[in-house]
PDB file of N, CA and C in Angstrom:
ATOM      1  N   UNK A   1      87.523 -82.425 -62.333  1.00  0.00           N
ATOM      2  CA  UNK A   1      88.464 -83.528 -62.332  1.00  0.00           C
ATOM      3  C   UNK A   1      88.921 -83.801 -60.894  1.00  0.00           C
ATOM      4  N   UNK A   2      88.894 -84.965 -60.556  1.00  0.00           N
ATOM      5  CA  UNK A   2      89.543 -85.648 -58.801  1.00  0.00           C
ATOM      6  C   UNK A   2      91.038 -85.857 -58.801  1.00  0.00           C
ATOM      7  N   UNK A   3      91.400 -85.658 -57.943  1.00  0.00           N
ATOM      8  CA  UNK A   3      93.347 -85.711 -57.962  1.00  0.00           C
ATOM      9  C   UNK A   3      92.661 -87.188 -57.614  1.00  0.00           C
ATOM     10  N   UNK A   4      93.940 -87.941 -57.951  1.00  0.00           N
ATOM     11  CA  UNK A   4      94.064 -89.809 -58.031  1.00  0.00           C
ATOM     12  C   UNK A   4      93.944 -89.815 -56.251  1.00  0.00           C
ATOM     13  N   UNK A   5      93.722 -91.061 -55.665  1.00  0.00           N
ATOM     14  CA  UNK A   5      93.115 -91.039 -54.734  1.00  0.00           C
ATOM     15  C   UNK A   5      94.070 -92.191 -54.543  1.00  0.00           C
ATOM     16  N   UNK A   6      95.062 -92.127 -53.626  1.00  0.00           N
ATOM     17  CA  UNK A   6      96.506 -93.518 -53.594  1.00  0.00           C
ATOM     18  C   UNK A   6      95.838 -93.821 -52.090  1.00  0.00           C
ATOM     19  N   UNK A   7      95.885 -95.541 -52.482  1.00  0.00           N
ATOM     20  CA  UNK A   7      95.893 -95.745 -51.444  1.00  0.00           C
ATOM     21  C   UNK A   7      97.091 -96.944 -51.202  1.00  0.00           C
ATOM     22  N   UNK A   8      97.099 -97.464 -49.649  1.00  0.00           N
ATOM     23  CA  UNK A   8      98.472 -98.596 -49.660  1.00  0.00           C
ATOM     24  C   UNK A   8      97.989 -99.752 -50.110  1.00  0.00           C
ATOM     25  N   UNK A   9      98.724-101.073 -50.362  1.00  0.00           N
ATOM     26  CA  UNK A   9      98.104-102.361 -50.236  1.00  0.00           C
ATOM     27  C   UNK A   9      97.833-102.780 -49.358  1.00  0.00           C
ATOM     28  N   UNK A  10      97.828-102.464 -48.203  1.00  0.00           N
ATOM     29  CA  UNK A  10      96.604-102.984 -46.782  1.00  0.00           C
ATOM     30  C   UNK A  10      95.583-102.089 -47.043  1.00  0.00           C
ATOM     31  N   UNK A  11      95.487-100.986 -47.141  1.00  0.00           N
ATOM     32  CA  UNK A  11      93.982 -99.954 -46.636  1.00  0.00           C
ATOM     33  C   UNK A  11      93.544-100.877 -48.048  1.00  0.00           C
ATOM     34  N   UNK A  12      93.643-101.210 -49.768  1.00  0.00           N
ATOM     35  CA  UNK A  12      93.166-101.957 -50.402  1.00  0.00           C
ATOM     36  C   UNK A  12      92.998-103.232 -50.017  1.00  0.00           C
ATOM     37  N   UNK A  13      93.848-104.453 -49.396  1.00  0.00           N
ATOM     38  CA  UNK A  13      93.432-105.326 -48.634  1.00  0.00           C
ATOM     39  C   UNK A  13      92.584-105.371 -47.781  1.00  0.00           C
ATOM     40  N   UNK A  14      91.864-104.553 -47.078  1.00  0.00           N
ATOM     41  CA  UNK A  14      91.489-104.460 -45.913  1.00  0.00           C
ATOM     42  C   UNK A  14      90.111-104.020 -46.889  1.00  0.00           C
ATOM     43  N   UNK A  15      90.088-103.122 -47.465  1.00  0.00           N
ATOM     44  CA  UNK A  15      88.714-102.468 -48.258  1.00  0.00           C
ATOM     45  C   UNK A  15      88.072-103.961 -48.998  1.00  0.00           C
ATOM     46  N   UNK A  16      88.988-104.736 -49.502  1.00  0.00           N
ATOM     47  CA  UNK A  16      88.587-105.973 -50.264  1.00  0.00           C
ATOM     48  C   UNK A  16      87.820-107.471 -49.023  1.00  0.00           C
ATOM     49  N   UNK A  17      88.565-106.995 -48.177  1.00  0.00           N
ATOM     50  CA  UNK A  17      87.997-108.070 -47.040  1.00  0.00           C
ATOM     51  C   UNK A  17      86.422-107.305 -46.967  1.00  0.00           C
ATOM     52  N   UNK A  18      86.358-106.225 -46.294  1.00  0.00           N
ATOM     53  CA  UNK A  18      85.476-105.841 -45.582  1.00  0.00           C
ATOM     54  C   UNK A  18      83.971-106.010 -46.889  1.00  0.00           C
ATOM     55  N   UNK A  19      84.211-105.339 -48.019  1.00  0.00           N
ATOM     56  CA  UNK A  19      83.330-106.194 -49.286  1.00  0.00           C
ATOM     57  C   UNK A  19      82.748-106.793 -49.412  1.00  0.00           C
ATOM     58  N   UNK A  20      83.599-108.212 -49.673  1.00  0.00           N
ATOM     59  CA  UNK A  20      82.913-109.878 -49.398  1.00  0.00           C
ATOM     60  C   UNK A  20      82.810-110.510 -48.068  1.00  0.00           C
ATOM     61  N   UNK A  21      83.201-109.627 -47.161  1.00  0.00           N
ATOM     62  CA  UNK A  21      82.890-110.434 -45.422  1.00  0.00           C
ATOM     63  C   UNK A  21      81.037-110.493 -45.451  1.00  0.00           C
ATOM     64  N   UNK A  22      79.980-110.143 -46.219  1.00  0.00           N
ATOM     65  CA  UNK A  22      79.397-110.946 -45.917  1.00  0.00           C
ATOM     66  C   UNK A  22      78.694-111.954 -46.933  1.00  0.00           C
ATOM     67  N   UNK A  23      78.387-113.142 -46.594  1.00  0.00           N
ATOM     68  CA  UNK A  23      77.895-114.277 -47.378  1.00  0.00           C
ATOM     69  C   UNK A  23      79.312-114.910 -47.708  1.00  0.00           C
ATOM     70  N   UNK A  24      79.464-115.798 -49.027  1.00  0.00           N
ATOM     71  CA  UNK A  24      80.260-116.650 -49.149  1.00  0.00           C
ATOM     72  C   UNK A  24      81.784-116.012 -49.366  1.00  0.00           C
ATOM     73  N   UNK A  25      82.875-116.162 -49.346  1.00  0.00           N
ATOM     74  CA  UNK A  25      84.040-115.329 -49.508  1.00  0.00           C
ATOM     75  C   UNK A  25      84.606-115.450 -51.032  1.00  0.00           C
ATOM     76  N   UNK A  26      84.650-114.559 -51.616  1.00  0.00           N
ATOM     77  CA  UNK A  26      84.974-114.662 -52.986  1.00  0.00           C
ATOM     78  C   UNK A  26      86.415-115.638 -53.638  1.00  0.00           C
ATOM     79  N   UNK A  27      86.773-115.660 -54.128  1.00  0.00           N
ATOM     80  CA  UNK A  27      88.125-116.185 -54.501  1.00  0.00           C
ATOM     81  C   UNK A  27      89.360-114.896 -54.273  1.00  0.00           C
ATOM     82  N   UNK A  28      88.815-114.010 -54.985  1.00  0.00           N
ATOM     83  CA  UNK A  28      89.517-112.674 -54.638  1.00  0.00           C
ATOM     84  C   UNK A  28      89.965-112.352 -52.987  1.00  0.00           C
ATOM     85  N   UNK A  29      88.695-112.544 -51.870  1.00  0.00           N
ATOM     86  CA  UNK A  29      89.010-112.635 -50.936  1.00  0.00           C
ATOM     87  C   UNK A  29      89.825-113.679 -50.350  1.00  0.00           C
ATOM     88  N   UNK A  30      89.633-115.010 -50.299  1.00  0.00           N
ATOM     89  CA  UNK A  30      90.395-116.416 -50.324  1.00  0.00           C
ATOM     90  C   UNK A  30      91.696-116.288 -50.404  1.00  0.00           C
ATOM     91  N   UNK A  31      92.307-115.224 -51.819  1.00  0.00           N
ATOM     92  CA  UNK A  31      93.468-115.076 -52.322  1.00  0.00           C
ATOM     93  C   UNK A  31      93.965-114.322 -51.532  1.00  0.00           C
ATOM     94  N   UNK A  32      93.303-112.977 -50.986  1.00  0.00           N
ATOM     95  CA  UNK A  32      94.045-111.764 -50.272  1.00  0.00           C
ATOM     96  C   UNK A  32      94.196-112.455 -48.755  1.00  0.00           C
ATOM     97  N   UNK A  33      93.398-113.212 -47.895  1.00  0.00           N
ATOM     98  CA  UNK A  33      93.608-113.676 -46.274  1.00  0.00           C
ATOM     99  C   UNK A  33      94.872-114.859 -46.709  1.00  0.00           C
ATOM    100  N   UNK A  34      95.234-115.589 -48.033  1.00  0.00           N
ATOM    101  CA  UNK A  34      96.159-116.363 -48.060  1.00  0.00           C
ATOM    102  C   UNK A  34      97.499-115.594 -48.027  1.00  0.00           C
ATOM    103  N   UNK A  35      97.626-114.390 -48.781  1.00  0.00           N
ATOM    104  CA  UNK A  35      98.648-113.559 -48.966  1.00  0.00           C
ATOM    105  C   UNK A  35      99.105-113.028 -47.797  1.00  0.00           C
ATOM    106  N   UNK A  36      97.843-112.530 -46.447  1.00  0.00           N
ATOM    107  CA  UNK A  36      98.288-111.941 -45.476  1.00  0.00           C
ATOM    108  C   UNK A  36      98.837-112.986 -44.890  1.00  0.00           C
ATOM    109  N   UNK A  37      98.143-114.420 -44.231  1.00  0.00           N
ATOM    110  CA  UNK A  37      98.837-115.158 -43.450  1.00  0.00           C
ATOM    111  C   UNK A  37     100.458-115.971 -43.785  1.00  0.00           C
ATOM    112  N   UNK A  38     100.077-116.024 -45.357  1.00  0.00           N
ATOM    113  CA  UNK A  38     101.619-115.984 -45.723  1.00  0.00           C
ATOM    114  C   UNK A  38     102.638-115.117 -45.109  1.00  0.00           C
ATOM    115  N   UNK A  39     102.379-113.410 -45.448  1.00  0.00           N
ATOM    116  CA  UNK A  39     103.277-112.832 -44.736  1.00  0.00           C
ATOM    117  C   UNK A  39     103.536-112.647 -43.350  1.00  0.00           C
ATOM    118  N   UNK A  40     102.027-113.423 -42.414  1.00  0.00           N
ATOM    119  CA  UNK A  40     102.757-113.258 -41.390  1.00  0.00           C
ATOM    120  C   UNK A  40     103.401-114.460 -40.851  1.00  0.00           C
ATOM    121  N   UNK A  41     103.186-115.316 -41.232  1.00  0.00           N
ATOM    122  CA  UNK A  41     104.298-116.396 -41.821  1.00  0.00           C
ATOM    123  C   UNK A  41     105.525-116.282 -41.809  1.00  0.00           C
ATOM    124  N   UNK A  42     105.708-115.484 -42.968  1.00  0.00           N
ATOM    125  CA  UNK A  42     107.563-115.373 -42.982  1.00  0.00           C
ATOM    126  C   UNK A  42     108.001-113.985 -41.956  1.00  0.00           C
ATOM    127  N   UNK A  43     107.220-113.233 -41.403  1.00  0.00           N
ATOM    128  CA  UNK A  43     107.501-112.563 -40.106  1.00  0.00           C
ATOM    129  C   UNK A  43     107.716-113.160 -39.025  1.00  0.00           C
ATOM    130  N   UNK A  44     106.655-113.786 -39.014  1.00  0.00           N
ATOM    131  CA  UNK A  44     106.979-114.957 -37.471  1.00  0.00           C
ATOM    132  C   UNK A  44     108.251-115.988 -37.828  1.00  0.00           C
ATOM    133  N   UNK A  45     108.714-116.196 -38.760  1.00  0.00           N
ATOM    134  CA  UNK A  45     109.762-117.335 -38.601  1.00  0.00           C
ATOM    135  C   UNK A  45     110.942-116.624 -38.865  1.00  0.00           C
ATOM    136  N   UNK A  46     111.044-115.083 -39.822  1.00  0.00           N
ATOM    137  CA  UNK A  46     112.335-114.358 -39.812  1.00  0.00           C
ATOM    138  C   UNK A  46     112.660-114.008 -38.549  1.00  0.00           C
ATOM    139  N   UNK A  47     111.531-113.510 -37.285  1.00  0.00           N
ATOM    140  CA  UNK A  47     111.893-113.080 -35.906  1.00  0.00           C
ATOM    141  C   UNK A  47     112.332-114.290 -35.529  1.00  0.00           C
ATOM    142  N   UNK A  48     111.929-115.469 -35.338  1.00  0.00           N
ATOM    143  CA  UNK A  48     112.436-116.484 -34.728  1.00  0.00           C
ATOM    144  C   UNK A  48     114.079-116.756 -35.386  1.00  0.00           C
ATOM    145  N   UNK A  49     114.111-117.078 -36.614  1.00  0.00           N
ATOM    146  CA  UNK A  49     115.945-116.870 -36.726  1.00  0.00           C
ATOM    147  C   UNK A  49     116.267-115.992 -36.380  1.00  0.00           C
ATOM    148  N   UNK A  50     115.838-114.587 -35.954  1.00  0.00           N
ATOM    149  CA  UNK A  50     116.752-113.692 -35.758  1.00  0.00           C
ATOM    150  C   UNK A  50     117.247-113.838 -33.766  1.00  0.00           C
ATOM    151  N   UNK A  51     116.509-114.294 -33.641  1.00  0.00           N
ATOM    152  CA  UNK A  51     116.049-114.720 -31.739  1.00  0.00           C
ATOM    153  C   UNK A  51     117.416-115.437 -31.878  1.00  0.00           C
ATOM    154  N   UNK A  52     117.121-116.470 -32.664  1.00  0.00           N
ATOM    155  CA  UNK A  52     118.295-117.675 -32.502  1.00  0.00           C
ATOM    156  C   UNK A  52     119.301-117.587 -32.956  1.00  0.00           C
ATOM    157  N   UNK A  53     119.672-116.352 -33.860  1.00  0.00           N
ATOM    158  CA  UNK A  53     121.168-116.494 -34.456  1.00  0.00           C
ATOM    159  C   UNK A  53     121.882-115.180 -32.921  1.00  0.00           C
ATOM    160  N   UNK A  54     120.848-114.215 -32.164  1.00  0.00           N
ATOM    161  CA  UNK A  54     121.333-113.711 -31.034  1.00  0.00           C
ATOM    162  C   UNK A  54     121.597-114.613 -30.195  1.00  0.00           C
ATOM    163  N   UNK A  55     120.525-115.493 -29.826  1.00  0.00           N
ATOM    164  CA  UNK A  55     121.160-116.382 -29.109  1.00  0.00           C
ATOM    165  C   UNK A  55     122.251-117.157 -29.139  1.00  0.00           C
ATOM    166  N   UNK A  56     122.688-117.418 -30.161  1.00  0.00           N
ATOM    167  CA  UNK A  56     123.797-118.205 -29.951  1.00  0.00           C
ATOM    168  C   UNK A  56     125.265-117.038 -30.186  1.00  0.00           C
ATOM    169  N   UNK A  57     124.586-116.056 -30.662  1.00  0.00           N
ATOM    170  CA  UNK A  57     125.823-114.762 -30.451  1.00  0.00           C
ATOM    171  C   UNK A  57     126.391-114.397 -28.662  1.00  0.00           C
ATOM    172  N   UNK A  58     124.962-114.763 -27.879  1.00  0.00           N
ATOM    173  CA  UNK A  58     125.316-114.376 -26.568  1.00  0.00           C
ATOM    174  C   UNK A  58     126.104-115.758 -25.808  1.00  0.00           C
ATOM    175  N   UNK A  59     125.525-116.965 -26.403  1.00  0.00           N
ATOM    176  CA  UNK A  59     126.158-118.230 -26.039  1.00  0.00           C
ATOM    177  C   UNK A  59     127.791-118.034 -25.778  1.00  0.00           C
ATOM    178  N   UNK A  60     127.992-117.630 -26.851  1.00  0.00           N
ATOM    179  CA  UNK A  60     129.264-117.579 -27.637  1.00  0.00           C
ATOM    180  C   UNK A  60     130.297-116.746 -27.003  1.00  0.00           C
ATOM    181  N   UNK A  61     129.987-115.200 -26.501  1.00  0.00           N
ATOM    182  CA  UNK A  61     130.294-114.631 -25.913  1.00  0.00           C
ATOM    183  C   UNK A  61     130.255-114.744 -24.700  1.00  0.00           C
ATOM    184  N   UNK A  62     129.521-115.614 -23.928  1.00  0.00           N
ATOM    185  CA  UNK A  62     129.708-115.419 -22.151  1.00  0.00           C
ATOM    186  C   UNK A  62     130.411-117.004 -22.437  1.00  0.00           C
ATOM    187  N   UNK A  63     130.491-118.040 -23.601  1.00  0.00           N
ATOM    188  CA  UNK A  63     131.436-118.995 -22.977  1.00  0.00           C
ATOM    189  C   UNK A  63     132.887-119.292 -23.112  1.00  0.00           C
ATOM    190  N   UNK A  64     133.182-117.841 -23.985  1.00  0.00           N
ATOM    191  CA  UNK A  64     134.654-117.307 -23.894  1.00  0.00           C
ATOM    192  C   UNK A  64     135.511-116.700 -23.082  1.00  0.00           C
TER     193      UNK A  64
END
């Protein structure tokens, strides 16, 4: 008997790309590169509010 074999949802994302990377891209794949750029999506725009709500914290403070 094999102890269960865990893996994360990237090392499985990443196992699912590498799969269908060659010839046409599956739907399965299609679905998983939409999911990643989604999230880096809402990474890139949560850092950017977070840029801008400091910024205007420092505004705020040097024009007091």
């Amino acid at each position: 008997m094999r102890p269960f074999k865990r893996t994360s949802r990237l090392q499985r994302l990443i196992a699912t790309v590498k799969q269908a990377a060659p010839g046409r891209p599956s739907a399965k794949t299609v679905k998983a590169g939409a999911i990643t750029v989604g999230g880096l999506v809402g990474v890139t725009a949560g850092s950017a509010g977070i840029s801008s709500l400091r910024r205007r914290g420092e505004e705020a403070a040097h024009g007091s």
